[in-house]
PDB file of N, CA and C in Angstrom:
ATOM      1  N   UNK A   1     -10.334  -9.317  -7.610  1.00  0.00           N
ATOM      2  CA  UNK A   1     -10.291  -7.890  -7.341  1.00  0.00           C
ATOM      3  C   UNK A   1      -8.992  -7.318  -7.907  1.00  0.00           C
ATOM      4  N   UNK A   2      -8.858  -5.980  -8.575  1.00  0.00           N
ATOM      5  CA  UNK A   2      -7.687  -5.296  -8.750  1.00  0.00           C
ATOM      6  C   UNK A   2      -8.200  -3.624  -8.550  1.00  0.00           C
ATOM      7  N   UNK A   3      -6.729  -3.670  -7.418  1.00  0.00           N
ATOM      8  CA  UNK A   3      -7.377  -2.296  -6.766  1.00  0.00           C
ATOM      9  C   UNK A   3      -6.048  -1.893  -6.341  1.00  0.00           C
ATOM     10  N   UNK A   4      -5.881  -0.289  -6.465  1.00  0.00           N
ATOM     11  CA  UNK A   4      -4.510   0.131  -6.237  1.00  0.00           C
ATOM     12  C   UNK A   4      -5.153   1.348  -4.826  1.00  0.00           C
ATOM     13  N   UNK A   5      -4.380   1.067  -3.745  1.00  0.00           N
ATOM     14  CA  UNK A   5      -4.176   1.671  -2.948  1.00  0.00           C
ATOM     15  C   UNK A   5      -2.888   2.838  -3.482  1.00  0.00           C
ATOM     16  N   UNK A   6      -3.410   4.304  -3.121  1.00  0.00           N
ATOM     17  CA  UNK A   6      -2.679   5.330  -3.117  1.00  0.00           C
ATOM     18  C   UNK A   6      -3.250   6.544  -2.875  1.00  0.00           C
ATOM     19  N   UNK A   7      -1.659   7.313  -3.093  1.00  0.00           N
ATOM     20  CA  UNK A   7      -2.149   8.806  -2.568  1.00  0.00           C
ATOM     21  C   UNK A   7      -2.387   9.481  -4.263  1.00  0.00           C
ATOM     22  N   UNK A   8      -2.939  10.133  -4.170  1.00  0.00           N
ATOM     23  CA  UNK A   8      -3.196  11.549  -5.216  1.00  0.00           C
ATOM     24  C   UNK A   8      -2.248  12.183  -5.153  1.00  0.00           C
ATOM     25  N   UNK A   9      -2.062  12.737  -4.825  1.00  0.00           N
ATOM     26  CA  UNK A   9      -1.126  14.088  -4.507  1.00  0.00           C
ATOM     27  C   UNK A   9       0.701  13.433  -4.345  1.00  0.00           C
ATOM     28  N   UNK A  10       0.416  12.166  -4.694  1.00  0.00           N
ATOM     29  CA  UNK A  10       1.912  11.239  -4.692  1.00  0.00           C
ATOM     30  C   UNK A  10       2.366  11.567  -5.680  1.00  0.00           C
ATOM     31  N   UNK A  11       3.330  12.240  -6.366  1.00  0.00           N
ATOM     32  CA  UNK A  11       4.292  11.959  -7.713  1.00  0.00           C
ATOM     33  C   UNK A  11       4.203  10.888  -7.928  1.00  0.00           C
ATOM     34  N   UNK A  12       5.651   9.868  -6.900  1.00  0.00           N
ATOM     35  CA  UNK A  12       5.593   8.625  -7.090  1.00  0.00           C
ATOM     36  C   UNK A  12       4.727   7.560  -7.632  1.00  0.00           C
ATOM     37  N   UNK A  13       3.781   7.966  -6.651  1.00  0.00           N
ATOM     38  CA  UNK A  13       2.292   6.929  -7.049  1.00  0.00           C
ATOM     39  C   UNK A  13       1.423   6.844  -8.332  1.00  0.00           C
ATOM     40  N   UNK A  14       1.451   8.580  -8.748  1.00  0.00           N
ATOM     41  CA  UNK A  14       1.015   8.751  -9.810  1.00  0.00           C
ATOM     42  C   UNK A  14       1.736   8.137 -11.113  1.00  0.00           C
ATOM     43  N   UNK A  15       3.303   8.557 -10.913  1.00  0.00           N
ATOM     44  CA  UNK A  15       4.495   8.199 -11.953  1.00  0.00           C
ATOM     45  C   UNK A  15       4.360   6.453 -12.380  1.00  0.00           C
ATOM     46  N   UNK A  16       4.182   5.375 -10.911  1.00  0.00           N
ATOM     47  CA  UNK A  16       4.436   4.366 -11.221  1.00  0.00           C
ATOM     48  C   UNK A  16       2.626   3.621 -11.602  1.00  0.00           C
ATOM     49  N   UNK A  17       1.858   4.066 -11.092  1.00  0.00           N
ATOM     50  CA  UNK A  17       0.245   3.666 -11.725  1.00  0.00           C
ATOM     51  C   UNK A  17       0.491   4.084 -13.346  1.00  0.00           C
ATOM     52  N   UNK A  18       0.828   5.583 -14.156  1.00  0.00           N
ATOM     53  CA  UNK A  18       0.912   5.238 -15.406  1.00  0.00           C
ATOM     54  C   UNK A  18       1.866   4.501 -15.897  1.00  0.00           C
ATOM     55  N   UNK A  19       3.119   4.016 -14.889  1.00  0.00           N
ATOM     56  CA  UNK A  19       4.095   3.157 -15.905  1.00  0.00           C
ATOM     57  C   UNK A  19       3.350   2.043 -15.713  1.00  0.00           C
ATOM     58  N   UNK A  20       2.668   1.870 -15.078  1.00  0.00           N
ATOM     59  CA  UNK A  20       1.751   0.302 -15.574  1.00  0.00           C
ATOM     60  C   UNK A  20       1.028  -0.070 -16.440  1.00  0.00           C
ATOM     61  N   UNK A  21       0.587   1.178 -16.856  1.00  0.00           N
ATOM     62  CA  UNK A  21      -0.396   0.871 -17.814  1.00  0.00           C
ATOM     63  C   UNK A  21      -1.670   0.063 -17.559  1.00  0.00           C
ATOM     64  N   UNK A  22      -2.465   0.527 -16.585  1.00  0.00           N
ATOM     65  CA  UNK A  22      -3.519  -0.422 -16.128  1.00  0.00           C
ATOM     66  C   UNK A  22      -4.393  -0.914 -17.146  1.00  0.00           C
ATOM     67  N   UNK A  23      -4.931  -1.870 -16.959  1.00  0.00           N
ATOM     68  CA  UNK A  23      -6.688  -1.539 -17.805  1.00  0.00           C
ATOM     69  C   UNK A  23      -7.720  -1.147 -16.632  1.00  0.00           C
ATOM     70  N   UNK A  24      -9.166  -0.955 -17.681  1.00  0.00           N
ATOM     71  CA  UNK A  24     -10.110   0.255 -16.761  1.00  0.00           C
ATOM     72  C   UNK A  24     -10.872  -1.203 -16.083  1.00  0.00           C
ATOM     73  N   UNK A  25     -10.238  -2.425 -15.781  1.00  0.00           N
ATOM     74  CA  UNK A  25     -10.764  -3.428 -14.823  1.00  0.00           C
ATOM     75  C   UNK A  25     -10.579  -2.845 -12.920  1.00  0.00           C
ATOM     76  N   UNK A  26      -9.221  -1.888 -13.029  1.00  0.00           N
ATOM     77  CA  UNK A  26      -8.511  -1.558 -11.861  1.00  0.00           C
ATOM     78  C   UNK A  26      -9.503  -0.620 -11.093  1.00  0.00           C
ATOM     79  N   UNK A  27      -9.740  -1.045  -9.707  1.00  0.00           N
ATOM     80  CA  UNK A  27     -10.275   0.800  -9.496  1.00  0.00           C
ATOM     81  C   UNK A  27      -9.194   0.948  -8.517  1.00  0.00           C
ATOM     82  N   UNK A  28      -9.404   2.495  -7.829  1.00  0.00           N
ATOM     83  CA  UNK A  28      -8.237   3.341  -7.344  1.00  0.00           C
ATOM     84  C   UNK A  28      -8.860   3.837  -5.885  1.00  0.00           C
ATOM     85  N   UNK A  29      -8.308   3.914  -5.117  1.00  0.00           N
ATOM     86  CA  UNK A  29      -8.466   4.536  -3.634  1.00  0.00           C
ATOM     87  C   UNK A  29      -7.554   5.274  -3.138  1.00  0.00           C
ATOM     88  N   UNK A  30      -7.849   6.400  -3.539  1.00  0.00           N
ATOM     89  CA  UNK A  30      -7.354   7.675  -2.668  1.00  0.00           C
ATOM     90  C   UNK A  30      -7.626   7.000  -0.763  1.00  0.00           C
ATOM     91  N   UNK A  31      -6.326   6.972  -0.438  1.00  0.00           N
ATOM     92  CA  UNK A  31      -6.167   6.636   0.843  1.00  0.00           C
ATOM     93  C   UNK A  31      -6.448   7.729   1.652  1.00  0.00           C
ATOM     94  N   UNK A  32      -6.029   9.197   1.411  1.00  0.00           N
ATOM     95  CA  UNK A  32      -6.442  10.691   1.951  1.00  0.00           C
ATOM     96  C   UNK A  32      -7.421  11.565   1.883  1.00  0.00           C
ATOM     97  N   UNK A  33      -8.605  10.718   0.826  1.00  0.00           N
ATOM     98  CA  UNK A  33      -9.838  11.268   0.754  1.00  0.00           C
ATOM     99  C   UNK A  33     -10.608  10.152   1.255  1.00  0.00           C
ATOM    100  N   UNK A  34     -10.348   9.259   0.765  1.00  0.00           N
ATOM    101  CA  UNK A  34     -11.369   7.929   1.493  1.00  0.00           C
ATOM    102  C   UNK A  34     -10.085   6.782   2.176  1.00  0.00           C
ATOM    103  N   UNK A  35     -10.485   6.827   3.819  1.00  0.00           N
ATOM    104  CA  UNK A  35      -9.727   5.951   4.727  1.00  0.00           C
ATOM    105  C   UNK A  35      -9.744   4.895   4.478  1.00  0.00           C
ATOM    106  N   UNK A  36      -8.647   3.876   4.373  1.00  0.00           N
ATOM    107  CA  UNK A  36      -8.732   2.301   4.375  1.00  0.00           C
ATOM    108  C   UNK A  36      -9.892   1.636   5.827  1.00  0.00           C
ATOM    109  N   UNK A  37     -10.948   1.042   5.233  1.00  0.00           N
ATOM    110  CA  UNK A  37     -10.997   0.551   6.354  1.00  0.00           C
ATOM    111  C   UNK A  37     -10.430  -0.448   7.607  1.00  0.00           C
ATOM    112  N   UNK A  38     -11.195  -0.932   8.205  1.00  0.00           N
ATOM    113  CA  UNK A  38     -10.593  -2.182   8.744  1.00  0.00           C
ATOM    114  C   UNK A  38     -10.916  -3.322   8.075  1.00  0.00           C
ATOM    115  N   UNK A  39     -11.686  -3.703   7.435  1.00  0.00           N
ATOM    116  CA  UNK A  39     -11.818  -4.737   6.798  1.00  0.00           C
ATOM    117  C   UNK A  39     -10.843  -4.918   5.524  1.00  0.00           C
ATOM    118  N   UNK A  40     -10.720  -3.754   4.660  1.00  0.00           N
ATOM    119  CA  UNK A  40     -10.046  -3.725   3.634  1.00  0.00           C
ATOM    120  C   UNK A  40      -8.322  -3.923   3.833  1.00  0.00           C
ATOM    121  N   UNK A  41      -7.948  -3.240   5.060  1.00  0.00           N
ATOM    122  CA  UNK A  41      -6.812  -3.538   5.929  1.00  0.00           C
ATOM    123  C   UNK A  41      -6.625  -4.731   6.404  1.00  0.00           C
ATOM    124  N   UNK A  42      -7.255  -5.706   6.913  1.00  0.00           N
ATOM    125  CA  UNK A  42      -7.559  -6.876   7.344  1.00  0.00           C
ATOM    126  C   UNK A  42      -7.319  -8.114   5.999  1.00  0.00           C
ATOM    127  N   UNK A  43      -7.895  -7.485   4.704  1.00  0.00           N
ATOM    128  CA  UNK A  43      -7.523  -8.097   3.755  1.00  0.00           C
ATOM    129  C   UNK A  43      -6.726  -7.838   2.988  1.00  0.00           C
ATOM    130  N   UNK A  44      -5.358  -6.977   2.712  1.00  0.00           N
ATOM    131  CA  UNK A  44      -4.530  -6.245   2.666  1.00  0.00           C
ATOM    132  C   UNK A  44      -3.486  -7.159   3.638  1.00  0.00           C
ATOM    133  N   UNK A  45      -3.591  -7.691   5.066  1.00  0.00           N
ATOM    134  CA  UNK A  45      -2.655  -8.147   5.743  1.00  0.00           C
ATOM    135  C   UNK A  45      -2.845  -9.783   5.507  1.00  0.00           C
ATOM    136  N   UNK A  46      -3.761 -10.092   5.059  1.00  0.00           N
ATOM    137  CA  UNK A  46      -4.590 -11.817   4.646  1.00  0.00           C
ATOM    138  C   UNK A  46      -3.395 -12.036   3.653  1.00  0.00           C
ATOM    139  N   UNK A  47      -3.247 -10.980   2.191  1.00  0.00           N
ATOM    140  CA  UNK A  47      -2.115 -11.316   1.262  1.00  0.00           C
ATOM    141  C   UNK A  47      -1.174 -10.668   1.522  1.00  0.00           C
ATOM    142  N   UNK A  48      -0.618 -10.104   2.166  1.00  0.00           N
ATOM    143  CA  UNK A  48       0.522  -9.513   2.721  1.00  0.00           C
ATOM    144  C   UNK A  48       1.324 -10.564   3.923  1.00  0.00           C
ATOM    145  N   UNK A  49       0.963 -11.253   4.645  1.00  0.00           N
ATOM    146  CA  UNK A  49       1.513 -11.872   5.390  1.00  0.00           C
ATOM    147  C   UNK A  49       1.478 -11.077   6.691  1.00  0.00           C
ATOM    148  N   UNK A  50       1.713  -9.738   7.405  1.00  0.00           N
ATOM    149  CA  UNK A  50       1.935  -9.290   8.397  1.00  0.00           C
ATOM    150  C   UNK A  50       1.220  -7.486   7.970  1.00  0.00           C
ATOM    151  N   UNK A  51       0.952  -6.741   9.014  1.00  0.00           N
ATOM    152  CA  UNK A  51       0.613  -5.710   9.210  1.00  0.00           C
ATOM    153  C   UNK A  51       1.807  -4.584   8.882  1.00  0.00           C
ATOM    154  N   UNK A  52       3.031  -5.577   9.419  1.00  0.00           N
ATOM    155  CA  UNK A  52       4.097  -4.690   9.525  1.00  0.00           C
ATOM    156  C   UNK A  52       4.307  -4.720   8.048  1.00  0.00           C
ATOM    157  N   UNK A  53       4.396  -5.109   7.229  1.00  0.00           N
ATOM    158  CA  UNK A  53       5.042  -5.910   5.385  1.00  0.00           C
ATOM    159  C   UNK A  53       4.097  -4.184   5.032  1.00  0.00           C
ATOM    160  N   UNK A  54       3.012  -3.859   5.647  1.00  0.00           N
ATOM    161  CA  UNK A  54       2.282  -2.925   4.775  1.00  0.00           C
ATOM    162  C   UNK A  54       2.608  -0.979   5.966  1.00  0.00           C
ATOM    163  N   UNK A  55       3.029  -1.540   6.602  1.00  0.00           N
ATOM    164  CA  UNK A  55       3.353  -0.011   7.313  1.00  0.00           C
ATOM    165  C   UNK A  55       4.737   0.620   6.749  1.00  0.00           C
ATOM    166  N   UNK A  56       4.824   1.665   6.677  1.00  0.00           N
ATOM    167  CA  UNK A  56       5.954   2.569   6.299  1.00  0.00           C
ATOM    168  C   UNK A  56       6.325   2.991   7.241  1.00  0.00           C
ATOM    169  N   UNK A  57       7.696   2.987   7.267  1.00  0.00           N
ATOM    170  CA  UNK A  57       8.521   3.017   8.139  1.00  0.00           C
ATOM    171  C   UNK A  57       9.233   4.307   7.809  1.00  0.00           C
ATOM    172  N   UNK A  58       9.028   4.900   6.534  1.00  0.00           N
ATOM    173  CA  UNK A  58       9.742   6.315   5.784  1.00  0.00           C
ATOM    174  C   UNK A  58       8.736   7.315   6.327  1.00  0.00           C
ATOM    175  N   UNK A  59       8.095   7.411   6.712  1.00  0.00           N
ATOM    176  CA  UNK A  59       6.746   7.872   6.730  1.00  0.00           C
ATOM    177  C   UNK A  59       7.509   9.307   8.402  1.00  0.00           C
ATOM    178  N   UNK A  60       6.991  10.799   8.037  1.00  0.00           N
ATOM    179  CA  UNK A  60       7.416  11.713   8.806  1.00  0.00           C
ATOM    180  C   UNK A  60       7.389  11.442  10.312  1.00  0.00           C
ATOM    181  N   UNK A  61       5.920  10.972  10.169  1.00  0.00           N
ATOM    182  CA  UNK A  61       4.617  10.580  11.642  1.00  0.00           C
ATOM    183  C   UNK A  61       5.825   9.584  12.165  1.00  0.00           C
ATOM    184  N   UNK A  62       6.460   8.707  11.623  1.00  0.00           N
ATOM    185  CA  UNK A  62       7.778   7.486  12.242  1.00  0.00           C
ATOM    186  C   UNK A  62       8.465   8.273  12.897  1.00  0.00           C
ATOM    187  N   UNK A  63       9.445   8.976  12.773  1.00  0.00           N
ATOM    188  CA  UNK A  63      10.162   9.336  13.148  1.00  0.00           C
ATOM    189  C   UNK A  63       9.843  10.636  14.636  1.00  0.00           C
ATOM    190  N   UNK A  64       8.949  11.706  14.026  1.00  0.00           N
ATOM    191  CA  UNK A  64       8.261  12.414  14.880  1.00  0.00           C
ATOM    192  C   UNK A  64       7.487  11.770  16.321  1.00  0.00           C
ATOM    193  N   UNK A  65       6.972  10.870  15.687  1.00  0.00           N
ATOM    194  CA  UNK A  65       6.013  10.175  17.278  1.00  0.00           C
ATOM    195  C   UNK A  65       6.660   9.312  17.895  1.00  0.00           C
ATOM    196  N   UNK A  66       8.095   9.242  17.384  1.00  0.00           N
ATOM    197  CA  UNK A  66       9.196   8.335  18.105  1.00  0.00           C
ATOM    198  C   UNK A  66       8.950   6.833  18.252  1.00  0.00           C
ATOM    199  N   UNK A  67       8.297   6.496  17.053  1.00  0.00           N
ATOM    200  CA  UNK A  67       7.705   4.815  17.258  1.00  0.00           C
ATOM    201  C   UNK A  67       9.193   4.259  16.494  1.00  0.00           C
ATOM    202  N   UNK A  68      10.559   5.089  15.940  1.00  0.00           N
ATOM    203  CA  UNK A  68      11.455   4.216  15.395  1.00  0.00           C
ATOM    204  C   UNK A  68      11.977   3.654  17.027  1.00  0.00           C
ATOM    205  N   UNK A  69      11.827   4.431  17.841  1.00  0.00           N
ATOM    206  CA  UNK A  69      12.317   4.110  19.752  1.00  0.00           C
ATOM    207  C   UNK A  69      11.776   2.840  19.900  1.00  0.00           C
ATOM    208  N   UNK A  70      10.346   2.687  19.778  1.00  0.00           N
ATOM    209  CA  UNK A  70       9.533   1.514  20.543  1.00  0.00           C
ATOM    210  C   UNK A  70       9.441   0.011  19.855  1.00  0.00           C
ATOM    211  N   UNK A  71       9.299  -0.912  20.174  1.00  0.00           N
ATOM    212  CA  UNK A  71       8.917  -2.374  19.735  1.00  0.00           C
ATOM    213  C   UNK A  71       7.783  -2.606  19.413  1.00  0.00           C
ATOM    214  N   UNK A  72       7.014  -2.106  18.367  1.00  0.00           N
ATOM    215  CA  UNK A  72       5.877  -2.062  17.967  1.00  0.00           C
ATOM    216  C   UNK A  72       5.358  -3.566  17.384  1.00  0.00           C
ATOM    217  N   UNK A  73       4.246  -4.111  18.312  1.00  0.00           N
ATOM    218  CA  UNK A  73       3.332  -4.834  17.959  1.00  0.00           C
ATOM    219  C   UNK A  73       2.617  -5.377  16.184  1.00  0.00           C
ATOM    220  N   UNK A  74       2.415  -6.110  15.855  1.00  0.00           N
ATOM    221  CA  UNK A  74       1.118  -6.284  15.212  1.00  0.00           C
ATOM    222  C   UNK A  74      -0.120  -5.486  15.068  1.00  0.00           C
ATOM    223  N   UNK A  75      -0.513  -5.274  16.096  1.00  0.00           N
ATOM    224  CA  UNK A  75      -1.753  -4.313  16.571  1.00  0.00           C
ATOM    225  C   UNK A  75      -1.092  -2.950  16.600  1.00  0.00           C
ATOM    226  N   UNK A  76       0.142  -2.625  16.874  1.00  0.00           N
ATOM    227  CA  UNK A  76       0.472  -1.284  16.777  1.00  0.00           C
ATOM    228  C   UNK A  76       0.405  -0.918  15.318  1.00  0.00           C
ATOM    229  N   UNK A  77       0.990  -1.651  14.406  1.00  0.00           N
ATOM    230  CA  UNK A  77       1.063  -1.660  13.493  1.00  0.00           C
ATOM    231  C   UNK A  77      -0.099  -1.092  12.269  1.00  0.00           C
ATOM    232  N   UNK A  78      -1.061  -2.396  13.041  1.00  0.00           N
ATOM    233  CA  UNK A  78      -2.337  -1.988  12.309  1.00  0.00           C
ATOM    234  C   UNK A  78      -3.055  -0.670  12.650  1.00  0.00           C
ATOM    235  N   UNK A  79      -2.688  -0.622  14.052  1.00  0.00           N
ATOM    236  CA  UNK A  79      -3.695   1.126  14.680  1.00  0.00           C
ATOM    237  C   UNK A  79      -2.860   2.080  13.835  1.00  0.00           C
ATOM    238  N   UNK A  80      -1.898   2.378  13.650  1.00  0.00           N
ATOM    239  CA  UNK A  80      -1.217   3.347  12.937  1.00  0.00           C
ATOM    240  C   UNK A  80      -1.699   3.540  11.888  1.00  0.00           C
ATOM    241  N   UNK A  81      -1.491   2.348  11.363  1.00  0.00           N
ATOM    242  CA  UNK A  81      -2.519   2.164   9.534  1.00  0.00           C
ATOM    243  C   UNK A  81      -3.769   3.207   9.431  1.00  0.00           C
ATOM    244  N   UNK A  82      -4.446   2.760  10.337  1.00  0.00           N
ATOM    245  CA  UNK A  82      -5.566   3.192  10.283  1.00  0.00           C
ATOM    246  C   UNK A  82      -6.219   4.820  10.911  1.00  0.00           C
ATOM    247  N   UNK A  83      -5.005   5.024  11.820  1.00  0.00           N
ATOM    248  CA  UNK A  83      -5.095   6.078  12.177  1.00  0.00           C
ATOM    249  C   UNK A  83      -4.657   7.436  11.350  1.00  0.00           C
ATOM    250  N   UNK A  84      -3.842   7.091  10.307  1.00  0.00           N
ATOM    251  CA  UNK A  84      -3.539   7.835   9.778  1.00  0.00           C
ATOM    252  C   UNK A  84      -2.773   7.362   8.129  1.00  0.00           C
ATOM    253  N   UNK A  85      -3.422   7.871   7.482  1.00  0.00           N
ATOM    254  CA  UNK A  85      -2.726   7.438   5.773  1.00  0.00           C
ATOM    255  C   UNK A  85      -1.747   7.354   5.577  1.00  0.00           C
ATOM    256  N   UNK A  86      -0.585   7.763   6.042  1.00  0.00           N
ATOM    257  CA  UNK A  86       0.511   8.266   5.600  1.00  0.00           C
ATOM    258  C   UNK A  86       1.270   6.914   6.300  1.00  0.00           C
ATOM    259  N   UNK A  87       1.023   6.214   6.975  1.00  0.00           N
ATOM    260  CA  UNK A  87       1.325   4.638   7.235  1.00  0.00           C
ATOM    261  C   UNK A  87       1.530   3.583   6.353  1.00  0.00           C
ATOM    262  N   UNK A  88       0.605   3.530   5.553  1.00  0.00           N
ATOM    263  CA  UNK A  88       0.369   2.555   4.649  1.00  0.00           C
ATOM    264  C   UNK A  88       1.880   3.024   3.766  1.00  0.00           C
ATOM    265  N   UNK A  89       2.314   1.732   3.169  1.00  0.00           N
ATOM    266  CA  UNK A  89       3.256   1.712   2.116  1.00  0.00           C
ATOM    267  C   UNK A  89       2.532   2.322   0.792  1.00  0.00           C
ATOM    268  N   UNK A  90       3.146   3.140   0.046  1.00  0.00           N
ATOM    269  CA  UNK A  90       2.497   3.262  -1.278  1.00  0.00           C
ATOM    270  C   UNK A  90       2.982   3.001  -2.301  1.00  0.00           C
ATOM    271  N   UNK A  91       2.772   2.693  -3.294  1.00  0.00           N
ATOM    272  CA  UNK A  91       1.144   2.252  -3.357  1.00  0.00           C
ATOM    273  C   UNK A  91       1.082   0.450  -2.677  1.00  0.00           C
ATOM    274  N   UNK A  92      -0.196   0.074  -2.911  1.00  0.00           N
ATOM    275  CA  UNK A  92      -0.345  -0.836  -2.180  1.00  0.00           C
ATOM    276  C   UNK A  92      -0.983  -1.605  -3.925  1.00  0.00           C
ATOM    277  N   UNK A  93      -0.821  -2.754  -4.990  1.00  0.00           N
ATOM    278  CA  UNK A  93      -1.559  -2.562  -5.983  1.00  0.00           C
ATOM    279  C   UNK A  93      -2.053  -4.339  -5.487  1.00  0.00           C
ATOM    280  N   UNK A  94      -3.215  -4.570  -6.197  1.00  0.00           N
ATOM    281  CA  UNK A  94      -3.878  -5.966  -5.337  1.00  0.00           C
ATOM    282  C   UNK A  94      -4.469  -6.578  -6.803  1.00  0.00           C
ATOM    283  N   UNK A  95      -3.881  -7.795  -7.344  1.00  0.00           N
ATOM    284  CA  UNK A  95      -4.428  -8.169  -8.622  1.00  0.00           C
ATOM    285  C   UNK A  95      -5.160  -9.810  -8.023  1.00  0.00           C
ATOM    286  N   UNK A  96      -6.537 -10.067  -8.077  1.00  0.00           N
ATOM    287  CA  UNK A  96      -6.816 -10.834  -7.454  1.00  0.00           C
ATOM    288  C   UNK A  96      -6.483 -11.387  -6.219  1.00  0.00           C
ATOM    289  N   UNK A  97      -5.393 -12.755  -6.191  1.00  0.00           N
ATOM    290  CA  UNK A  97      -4.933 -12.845  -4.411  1.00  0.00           C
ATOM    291  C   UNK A  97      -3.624 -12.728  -4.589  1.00  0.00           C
ATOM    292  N   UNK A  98      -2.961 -11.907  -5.210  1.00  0.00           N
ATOM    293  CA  UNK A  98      -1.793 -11.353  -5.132  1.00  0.00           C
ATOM    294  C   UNK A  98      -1.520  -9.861  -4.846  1.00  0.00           C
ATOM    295  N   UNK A  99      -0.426  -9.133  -3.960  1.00  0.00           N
ATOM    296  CA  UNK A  99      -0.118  -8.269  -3.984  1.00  0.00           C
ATOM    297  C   UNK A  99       1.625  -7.713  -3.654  1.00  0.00           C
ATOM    298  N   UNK A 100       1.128  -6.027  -4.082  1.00  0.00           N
ATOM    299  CA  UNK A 100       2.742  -5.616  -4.666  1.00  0.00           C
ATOM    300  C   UNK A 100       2.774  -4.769  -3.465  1.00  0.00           C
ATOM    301  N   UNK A 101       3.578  -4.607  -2.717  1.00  0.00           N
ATOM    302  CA  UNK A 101       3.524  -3.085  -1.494  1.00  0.00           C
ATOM    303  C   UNK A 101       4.479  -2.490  -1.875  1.00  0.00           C
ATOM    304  N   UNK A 102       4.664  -0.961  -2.022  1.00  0.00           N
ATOM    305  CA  UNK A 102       5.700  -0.041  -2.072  1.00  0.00           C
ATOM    306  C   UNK A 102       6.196   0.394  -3.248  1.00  0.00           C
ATOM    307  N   UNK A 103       7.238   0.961  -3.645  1.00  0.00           N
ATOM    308  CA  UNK A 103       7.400   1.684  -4.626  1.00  0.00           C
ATOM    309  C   UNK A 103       9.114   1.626  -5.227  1.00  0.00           C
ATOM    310  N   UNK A 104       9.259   0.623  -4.708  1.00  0.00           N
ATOM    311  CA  UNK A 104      11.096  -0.172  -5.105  1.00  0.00           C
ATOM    312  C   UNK A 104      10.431  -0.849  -6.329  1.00  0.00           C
ATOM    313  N   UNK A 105      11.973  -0.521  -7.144  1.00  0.00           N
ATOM    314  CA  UNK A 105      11.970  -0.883  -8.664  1.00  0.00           C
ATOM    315  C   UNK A 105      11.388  -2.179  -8.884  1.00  0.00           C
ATOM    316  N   UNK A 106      12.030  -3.175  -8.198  1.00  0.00           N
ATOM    317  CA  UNK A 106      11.844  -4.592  -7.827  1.00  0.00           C
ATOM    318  C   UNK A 106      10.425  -4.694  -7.750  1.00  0.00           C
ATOM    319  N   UNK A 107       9.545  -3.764  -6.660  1.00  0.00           N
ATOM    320  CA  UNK A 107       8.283  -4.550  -6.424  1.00  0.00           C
ATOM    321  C   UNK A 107       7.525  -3.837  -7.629  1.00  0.00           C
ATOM    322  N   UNK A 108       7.966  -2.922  -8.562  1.00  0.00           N
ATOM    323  CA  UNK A 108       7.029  -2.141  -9.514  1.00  0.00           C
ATOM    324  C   UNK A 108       7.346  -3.178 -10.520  1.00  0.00           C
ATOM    325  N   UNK A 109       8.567  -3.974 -11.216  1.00  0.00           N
ATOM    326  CA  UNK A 109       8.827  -4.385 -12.505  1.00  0.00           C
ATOM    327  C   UNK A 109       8.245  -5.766 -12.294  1.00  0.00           C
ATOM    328  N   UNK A 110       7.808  -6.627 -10.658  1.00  0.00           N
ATOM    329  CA  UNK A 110       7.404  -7.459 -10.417  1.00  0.00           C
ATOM    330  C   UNK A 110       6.085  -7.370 -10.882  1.00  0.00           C
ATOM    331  N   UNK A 111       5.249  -6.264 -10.732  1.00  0.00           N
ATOM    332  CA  UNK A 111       3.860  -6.243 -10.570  1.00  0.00           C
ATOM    333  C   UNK A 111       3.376  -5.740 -11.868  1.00  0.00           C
ATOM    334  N   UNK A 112       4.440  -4.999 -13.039  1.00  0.00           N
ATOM    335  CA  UNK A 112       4.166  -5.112 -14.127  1.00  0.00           C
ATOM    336  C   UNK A 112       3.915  -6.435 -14.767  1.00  0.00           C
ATOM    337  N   UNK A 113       5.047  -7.347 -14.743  1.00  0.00           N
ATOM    338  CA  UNK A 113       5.228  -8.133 -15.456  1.00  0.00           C
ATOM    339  C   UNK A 113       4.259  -9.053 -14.750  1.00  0.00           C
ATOM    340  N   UNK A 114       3.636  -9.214 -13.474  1.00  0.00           N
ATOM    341  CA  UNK A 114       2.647 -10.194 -13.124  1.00  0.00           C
ATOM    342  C   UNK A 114       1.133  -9.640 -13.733  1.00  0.00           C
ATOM    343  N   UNK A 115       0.925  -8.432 -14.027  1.00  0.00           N
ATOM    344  CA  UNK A 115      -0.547  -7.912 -14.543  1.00  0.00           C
ATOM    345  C   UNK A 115      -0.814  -8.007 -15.887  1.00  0.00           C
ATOM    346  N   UNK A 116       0.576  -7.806 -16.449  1.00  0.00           N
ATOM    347  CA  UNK A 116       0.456  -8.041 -18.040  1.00  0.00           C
ATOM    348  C   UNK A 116       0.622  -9.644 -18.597  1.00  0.00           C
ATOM    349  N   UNK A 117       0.956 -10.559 -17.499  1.00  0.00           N
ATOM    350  CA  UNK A 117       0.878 -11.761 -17.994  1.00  0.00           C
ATOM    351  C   UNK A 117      -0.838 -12.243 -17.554  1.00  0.00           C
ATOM    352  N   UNK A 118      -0.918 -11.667 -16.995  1.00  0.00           N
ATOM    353  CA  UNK A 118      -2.413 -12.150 -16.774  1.00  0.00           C
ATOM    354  C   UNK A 118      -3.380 -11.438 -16.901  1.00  0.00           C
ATOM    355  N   UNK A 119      -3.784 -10.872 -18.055  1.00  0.00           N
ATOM    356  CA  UNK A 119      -4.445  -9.696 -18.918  1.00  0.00           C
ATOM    357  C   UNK A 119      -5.153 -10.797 -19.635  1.00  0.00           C
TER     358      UNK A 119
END
């Protein structure tokens, strides 16, 4: 599978999907028009290692609903995800059973150089 989790309406997201230069193998999920499910989330945390590795912590809803206060769970983690888009790290990009979360230089020049070696 290669599939990039993101927003539309992201600069960022948009800026770093064309510095990749995909091929048309990739498809794309608008996270704000079509919701991650739970399953797709579920496999998202399978190569991710933890729920938390894929929640944003920059994210407005953090700070506002006062979850930087609380000791948030696993399961908190994931309900947030799902409750609302703006959770998820963006982009999220998934090249078979590997994946890149977020939008640091590091995890973008990582996930270049891992897609174009295996083209």
């Amino acid at each position: 599978m290669k599939k990039v989790y993101h927003l539309k309406t992201c600069n960022t997201c948009d800026r770093i999907i064309k510095s990749l230069n995909l091929s048309n193998d990739f498809s794309f999920q608008d996270i704000k028009s079509e919701d991650i499910t739970v399953k797709q989330l579920d496999q998202l945390k399978d190569l991710a290692g933890s729920y938390e590795a894929l929640f944003s912590k920059r994210a407005k809803l953090y700070k506002e609903m006062g979850l930087k206060e609380q000791n948030l769970s696993e399961a908190d983690y994931k309900h947030y995800i799902l409750e609302h888009y703006t959770f998820l790290k963006r982009p999220v990009i998934v090249v078979n059973d590997t994946i890149f979360i977020g939008n640091s230089a590091k995890t973008i020049e990582a996930a270049k150089a891992f897609i174009h070696a295996n083209e």
